[in-house]
Each structure stands twice: as C-alpha cells, then as structure tokens.
N, C-alpha and C. Protein backbone atom coordinates (compact mmCIF):
# COMPACT_ATOMS: atom_id res chain seq x y z
N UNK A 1 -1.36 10.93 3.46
CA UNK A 1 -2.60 10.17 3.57
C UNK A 1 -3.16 9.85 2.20
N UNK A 2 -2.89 10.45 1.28
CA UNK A 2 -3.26 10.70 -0.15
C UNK A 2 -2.97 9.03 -0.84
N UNK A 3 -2.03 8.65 -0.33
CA UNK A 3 -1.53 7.12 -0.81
C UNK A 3 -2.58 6.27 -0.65
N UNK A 4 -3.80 6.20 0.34
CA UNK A 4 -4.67 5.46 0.46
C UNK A 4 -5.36 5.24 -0.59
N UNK A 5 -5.70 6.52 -2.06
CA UNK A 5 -6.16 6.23 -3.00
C UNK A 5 -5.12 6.45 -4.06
N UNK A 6 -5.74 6.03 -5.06
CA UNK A 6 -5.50 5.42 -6.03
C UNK A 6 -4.81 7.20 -7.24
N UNK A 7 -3.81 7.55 -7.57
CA UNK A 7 -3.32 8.90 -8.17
C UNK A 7 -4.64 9.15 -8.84
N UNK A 8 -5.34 8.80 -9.40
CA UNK A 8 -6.66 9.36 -10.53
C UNK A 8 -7.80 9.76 -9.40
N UNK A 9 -7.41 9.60 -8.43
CA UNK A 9 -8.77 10.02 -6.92
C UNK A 9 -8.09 10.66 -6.20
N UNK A 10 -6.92 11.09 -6.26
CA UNK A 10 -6.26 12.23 -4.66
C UNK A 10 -6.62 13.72 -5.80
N UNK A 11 -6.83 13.90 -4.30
CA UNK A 11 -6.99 15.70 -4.42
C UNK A 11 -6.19 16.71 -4.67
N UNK A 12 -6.57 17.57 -5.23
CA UNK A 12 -5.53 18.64 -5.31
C UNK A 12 -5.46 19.62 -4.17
N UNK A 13 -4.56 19.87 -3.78
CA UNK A 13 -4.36 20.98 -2.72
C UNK A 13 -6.16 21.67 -2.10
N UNK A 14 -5.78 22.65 -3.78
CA UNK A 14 -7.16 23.35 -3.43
C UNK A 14 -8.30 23.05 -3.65
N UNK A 15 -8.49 21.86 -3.92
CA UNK A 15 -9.75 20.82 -3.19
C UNK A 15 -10.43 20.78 -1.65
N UNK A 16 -8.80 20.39 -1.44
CA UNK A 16 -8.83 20.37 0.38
C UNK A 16 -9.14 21.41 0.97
N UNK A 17 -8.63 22.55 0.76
CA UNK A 17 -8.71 24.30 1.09
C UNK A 17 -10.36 24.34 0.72
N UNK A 18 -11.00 24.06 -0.70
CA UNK A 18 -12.55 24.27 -1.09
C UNK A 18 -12.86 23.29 0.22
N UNK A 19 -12.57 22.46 0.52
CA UNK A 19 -13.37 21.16 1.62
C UNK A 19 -13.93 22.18 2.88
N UNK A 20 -12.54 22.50 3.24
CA UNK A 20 -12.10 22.89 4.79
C UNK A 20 -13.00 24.35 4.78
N UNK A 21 -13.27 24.85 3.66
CA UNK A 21 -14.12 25.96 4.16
C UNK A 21 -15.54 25.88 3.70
N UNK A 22 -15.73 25.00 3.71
CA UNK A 22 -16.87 24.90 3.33
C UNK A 22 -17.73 24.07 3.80
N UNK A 23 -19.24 23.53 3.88
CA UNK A 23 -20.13 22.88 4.57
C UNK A 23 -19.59 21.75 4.78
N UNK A 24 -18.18 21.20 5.07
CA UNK A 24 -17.78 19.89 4.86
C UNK A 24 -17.17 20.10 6.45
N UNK A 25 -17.17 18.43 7.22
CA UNK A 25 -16.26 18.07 8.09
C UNK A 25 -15.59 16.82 7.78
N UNK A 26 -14.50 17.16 8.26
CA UNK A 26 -13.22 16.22 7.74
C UNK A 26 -12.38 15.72 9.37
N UNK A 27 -12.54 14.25 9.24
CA UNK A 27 -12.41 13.66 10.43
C UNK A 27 -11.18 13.01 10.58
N UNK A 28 -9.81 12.99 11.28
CA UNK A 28 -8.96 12.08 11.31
C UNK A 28 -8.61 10.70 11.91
N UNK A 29 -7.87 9.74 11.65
CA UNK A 29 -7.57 8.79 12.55
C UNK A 29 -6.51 8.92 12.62
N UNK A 30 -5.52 8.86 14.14
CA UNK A 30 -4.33 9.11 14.47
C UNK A 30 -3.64 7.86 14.96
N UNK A 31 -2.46 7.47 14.51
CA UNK A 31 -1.60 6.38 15.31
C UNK A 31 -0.23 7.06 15.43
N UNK A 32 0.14 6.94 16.45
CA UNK A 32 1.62 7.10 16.67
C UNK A 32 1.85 8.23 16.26
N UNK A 33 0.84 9.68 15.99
CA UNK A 33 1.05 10.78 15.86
C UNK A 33 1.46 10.96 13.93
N UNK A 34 0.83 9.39 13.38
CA UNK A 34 0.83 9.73 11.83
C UNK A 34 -0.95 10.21 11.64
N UNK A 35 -0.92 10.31 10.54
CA UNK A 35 -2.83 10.37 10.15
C UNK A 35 -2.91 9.04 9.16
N UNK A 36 -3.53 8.49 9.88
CA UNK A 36 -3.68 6.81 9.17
C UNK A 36 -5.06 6.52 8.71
N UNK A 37 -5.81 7.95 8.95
CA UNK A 37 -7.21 7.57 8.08
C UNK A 37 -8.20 9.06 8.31
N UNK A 38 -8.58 8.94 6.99
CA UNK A 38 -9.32 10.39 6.86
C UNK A 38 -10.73 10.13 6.46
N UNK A 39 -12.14 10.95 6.65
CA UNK A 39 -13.06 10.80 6.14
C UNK A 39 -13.87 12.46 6.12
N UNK A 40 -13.92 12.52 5.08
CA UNK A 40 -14.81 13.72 4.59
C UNK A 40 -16.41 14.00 4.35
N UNK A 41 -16.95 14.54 5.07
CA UNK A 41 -18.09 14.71 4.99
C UNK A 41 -19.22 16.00 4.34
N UNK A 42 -20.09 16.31 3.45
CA UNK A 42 -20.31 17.39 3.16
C UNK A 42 -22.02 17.34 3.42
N UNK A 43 -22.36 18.55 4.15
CA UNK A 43 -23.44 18.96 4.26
C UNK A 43 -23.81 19.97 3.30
N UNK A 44 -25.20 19.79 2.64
CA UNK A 44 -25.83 21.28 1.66
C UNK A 44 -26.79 21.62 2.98
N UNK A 45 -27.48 22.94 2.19
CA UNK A 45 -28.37 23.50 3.03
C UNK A 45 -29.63 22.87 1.96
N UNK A 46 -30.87 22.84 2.68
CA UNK A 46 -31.78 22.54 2.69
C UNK A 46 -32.28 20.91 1.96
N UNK A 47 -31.25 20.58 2.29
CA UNK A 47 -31.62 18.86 2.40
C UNK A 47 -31.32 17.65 3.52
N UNK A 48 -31.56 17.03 3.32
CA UNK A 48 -31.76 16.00 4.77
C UNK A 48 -30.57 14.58 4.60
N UNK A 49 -30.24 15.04 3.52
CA UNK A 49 -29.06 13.83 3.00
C UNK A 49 -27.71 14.59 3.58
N UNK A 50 -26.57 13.63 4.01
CA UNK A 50 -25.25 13.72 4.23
C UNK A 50 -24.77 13.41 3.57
N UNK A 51 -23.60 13.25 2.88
CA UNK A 51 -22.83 13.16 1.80
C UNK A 51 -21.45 12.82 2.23
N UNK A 52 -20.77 10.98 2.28
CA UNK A 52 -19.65 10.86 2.61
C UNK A 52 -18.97 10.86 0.90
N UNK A 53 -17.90 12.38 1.30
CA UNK A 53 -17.72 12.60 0.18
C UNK A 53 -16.20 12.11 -0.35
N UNK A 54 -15.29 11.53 1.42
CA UNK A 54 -14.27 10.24 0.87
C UNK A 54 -14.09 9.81 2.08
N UNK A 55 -13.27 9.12 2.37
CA UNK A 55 -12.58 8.15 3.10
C UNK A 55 -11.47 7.24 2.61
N UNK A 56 -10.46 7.13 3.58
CA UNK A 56 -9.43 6.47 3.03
C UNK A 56 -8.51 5.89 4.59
N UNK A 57 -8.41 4.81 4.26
CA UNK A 57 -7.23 4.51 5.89
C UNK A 57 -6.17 3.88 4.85
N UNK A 58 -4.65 4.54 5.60
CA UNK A 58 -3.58 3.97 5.00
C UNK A 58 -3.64 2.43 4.84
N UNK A 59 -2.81 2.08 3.46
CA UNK A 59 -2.98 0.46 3.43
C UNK A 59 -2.32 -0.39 5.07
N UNK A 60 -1.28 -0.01 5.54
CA UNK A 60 -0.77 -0.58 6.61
C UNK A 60 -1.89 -0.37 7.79
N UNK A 61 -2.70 0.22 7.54
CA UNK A 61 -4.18 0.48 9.15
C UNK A 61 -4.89 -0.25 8.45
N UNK A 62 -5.23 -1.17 7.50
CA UNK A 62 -6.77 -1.26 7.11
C UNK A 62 -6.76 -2.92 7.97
N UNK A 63 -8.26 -3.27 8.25
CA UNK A 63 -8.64 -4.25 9.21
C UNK A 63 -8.44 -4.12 10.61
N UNK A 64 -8.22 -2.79 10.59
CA UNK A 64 -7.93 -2.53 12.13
C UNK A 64 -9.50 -1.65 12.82
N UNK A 65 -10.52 -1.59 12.12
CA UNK A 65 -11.56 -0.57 12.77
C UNK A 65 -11.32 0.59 12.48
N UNK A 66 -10.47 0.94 11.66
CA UNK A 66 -10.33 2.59 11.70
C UNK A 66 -11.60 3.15 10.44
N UNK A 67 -11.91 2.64 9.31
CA UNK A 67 -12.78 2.80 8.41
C UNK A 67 -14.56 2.80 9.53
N UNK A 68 -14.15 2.12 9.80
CA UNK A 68 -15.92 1.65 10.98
C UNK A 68 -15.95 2.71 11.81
N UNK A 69 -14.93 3.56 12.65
CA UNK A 69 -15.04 4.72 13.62
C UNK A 69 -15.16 5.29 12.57
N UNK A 70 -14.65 5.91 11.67
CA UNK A 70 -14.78 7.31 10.79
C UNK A 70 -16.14 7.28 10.52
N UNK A 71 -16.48 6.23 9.79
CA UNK A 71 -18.77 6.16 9.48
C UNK A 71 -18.77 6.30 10.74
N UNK A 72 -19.02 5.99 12.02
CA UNK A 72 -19.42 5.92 13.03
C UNK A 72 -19.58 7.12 13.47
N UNK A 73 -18.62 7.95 13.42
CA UNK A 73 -18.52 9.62 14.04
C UNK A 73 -19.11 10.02 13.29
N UNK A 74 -19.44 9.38 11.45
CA UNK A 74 -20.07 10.50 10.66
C UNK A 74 -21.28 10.74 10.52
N UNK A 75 -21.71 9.04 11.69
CA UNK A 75 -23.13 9.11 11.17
C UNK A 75 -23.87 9.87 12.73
N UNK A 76 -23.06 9.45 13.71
CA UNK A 76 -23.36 10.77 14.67
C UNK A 76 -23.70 11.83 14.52
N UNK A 77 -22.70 12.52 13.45
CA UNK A 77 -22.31 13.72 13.50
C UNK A 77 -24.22 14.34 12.15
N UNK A 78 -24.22 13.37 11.24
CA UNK A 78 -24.84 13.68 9.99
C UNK A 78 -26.40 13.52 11.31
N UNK A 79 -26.29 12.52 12.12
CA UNK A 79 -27.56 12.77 12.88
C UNK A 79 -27.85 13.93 13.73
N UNK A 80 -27.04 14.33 14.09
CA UNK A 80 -27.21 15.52 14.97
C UNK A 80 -27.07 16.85 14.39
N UNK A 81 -26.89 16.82 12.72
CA UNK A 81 -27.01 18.21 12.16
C UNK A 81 -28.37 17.51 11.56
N UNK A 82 -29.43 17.17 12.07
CA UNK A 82 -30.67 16.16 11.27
C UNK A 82 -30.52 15.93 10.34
N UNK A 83 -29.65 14.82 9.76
CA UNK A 83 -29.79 14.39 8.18
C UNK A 83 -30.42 13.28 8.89
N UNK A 84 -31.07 12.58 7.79
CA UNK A 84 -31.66 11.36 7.74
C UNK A 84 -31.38 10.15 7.39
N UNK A 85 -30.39 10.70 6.05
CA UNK A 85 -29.87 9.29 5.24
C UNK A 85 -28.35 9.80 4.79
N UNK A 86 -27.63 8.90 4.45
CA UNK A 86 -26.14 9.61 4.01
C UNK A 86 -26.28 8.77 2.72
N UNK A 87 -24.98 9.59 2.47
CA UNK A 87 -24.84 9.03 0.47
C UNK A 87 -23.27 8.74 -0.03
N UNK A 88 -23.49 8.02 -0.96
CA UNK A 88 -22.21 8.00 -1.02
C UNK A 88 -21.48 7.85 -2.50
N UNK A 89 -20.56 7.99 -3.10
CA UNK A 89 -19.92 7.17 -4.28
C UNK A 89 -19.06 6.53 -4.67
N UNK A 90 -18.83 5.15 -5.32
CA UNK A 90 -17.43 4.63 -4.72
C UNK A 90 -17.39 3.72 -6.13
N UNK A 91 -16.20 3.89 -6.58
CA UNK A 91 -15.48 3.12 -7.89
C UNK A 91 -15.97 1.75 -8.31
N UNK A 92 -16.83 1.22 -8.89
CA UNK A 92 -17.68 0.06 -9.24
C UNK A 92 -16.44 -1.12 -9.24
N UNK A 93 -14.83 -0.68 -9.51
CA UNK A 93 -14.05 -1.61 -9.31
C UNK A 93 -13.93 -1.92 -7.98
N UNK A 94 -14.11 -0.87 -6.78
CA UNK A 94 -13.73 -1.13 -5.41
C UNK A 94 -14.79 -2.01 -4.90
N UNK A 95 -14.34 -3.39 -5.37
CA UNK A 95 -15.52 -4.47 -4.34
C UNK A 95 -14.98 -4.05 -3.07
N UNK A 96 -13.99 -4.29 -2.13
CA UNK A 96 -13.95 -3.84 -1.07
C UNK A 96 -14.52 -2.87 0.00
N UNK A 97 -14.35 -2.01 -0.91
CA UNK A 97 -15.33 -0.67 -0.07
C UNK A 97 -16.39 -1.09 -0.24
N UNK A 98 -17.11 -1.43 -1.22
CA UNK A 98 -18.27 -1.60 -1.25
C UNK A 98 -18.70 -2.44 -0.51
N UNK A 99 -17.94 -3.56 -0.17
CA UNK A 99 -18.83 -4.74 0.86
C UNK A 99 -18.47 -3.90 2.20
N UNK A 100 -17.60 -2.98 2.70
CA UNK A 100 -17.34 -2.49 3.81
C UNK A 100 -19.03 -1.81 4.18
N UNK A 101 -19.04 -1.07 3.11
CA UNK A 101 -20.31 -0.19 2.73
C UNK A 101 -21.33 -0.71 3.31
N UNK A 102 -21.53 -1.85 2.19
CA UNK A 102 -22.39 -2.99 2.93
C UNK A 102 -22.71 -3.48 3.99
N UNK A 103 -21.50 -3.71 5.00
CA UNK A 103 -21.78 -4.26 6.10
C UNK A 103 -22.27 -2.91 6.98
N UNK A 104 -22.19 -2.23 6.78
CA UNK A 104 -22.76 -0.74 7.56
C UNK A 104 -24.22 -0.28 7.16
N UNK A 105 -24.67 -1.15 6.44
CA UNK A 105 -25.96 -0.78 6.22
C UNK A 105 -26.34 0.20 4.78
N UNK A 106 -25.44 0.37 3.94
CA UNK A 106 -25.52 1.11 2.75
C UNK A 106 -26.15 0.34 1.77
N UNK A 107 -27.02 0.82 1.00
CA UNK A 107 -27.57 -0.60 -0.27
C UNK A 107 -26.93 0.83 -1.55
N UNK A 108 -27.14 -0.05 -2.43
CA UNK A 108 -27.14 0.36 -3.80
C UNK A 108 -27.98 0.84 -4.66
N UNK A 109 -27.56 2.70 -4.85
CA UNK A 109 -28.95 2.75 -5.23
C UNK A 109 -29.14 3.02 -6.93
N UNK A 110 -28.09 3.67 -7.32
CA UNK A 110 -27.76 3.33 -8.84
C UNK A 110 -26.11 3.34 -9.25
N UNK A 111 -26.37 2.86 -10.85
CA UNK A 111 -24.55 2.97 -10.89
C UNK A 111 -24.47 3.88 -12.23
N UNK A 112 -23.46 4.70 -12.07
CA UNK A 112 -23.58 6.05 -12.67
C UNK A 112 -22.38 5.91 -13.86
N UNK A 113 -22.78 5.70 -15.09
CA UNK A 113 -21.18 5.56 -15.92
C UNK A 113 -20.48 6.69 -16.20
N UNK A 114 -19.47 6.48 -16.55
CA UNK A 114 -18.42 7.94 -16.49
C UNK A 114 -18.56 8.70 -15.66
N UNK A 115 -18.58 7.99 -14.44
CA UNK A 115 -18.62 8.95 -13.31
C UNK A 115 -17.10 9.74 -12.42
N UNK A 116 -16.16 9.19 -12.99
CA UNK A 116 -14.86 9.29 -12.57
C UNK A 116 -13.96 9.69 -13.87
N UNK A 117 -13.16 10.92 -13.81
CA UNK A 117 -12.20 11.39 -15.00
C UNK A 117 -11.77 10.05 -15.68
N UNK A 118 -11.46 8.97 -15.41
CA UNK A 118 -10.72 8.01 -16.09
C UNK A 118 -12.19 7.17 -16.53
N UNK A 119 -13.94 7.59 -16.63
CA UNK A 119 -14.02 6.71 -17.18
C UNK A 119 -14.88 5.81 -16.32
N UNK A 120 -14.38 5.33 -14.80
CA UNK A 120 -15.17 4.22 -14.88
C UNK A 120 -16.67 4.75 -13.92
N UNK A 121 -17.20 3.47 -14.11
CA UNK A 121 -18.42 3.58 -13.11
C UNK A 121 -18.58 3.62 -11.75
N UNK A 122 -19.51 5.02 -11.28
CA UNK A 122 -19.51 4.68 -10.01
C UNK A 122 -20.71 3.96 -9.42
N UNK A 123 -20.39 3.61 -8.48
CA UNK A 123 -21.89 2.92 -7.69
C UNK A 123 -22.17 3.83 -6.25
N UNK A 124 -23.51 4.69 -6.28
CA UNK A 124 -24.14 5.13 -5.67
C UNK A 124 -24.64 4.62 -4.57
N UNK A 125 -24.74 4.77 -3.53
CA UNK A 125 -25.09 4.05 -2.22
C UNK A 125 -25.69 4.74 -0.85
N UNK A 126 -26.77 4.25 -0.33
CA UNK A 126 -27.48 5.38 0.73
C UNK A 126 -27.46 4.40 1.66
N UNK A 127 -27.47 5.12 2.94
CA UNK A 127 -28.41 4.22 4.21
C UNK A 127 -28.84 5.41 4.77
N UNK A 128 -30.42 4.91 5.60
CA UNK A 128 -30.95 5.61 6.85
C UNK A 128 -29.67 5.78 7.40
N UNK A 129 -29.99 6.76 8.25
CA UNK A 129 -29.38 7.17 9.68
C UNK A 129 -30.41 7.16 10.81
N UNK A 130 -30.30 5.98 11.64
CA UNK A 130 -31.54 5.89 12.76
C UNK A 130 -31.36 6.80 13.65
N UNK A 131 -32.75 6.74 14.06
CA UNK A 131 -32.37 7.89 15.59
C UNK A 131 -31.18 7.28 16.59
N UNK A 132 -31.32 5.96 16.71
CA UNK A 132 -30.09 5.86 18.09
C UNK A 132 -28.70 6.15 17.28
N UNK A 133 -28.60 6.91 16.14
CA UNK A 133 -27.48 6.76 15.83
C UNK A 133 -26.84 7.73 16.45
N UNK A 134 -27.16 8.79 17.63
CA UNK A 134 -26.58 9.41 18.14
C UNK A 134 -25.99 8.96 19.59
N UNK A 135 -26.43 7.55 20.00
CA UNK A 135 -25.69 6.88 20.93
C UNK A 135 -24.75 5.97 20.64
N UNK A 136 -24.45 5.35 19.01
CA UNK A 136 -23.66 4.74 18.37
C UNK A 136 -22.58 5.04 19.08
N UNK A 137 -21.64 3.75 19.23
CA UNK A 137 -20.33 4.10 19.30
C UNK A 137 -19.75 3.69 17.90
C-alpha cells in the first residue's frame, strides 16, 4: 500500500506498530482481497480536533470513491468520539489532494515551510465536523 506515496512519505515499520497502538485508527479499503486504500486517523486526549494523519488509495483505485469513504468513516468516526473539527497536512506540491480536500469541505488554514524531511511546504487544512455527520454515508 506504501506505493501510494511518494518513498520520502512511507513509513517505517515502527511507525505503523507506534500508529496501531496508540490513540490512532487506521481504516482499510479492500478490492479483490488487495488493500487498495488506507487512512489513518489520530486522536489526543483533551482536545476536540481529529487529526487525518494519512491517506493513500493505490494509483490503479484512484477516481473510484475510495479516498471519499475513508473521510467519510473518519468523519463519523472523529464525530462520535466528539471531535468537532479534523486537521490535516498535505505536501503544498499535492494540488490533487488538496482540491480532493477541498471538495470535502477542508479550507486552508496555514502553510508551514520545512515541514517535510525533504524540505518542502506543507499546507495545513481544517473542516467542521457537523452534527449530521454521524448519519453521513
């Protein structure tokens, strides 16, 4: 699944192991019994923000809805542990994600330089999480 990003953004092993035990849920998308899209989520204690802390759908799944269910379950999920707003960070080169972002209701809330080992800028991004977001499909 790691191929979805870019070698300077995949994780190391024990990244994933720190993820999996920790305030984080990590959501799959399945086709044909591959994992064709992942999204990671991290909760702190005593704040009201969610934190999508990645996402990725293999290049051969993308335009298929699989990126739109993963926010979708996350923002369920970030509503019903009461967060309010989710957050996010994403490579100032990735116009893509970012207009994905966009169309889900994320604005821009600053852009952070040297925010990534190689250097570049990230762009910061929030949306509410409404109350019906727990009837969202």
């Amino acid at each position: 699944m790691e191929q979805g990003f870019p070698p300077e953004d995949r994780f190391p092993g024990r990244t994933w192991r720190r993820l999996l035990r920790g305030q984080a849920l990590t959501y799959v998308a399945v086709s044909e019994g591959e994992i064709v899209g992942a999204a990671v989520y991290l909760y702190r204690a005593g704040t009201r923000v969610a934190r999508l802390y990645s996402l990725t759908v293999s290049p051969s799944h993308r335009g298929q809805g699989i990126a739109t269910a993963l926010l979708s379950v996350g923002e369920r999920d970030a509503h019903a542990r009461h967060r309010d707003r989710m957050r996010l960070e994403v490579r100032q080169s990735n116009a893509t994600a970012i207009r994905l972002y966009e169309r889900h209701g994320f604005r821009v809330l600053a852009h952070i330089a040297s925010y990534y080992p190689d250097g570049e800028t990230a762009v910061r991004m929030e949306k509410p999480i409404p109350p019906e977001a727990s009837h969202a499909t």
